[in-house]
Protein backbone atom coordinates (compact mmCIF):
# COMPACT_ATOMS: atom_id res chain seq x y z
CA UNK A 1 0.00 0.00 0.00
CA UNK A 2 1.29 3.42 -0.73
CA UNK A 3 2.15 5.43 1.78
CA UNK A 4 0.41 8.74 1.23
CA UNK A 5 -2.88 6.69 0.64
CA UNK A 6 -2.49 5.07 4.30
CA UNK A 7 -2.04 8.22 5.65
CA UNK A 8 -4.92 10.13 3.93
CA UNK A 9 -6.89 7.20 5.15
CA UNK A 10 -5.81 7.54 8.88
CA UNK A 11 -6.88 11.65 8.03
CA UNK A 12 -10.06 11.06 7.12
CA UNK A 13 -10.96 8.61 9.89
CA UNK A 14 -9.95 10.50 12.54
CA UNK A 15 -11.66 13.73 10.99
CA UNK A 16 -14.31 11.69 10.63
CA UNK A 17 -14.58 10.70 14.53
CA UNK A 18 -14.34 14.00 15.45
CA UNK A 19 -16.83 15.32 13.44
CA UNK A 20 -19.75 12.66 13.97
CA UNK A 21 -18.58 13.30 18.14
CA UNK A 22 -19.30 16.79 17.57
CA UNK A 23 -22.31 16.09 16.29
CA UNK A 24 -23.70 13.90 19.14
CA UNK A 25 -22.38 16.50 21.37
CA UNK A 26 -24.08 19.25 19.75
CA UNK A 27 -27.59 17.53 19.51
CA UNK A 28 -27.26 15.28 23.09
CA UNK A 29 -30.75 17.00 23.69
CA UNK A 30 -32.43 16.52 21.07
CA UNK A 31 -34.56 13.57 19.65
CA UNK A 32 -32.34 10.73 18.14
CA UNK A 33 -33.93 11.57 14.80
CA UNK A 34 -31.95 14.79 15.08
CA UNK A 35 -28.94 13.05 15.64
CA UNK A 36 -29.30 10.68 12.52
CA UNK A 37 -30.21 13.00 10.18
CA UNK A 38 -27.10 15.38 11.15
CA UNK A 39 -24.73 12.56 10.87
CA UNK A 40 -26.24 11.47 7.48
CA UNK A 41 -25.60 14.92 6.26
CA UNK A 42 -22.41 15.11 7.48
CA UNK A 43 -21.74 11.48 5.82
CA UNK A 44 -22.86 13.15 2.50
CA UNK A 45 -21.32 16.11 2.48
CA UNK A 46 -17.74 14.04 3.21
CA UNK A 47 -18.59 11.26 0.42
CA UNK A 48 -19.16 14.50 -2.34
CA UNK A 49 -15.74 16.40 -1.00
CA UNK A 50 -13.94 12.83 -1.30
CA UNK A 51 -15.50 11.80 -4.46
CA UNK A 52 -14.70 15.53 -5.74
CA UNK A 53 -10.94 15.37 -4.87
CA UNK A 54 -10.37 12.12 -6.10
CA UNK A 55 -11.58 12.89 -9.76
CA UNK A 56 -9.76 15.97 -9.69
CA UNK A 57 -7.06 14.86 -8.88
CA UNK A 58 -7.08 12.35 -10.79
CA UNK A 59 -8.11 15.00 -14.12
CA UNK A 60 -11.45 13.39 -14.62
């Protein structure tokens, strides 16, 4: 495995842990349908900006 790809994988997990914590953080008192639908979001928003950087950087 290439280096740079195992550590842009460690990046993104650990962003990604930090941001779905925030999230239950932020929205501990709401209803749990609150919850899932701001962690969904946040789950689409990060496949798009992946998907995005990988095609351009990859000049598709």
């Amino acid at each position: 495995m290439d280096r740079n790809t195992l550590l842009w994988t460690l990046v993104v997990f650990f962003g990604a842990s930090i941001v779905f914590q925030a999230i239950r953080r932020g929205t501990e008192d709401q209803p749990i349908w609150v919850t899932l639908l701001a962690a969904l979001a946040a789950l689409g928003v990060m496949v798009v900006a992946i998907t995005f950087f990988v095609r351009r950087r990859d000049g598709r």
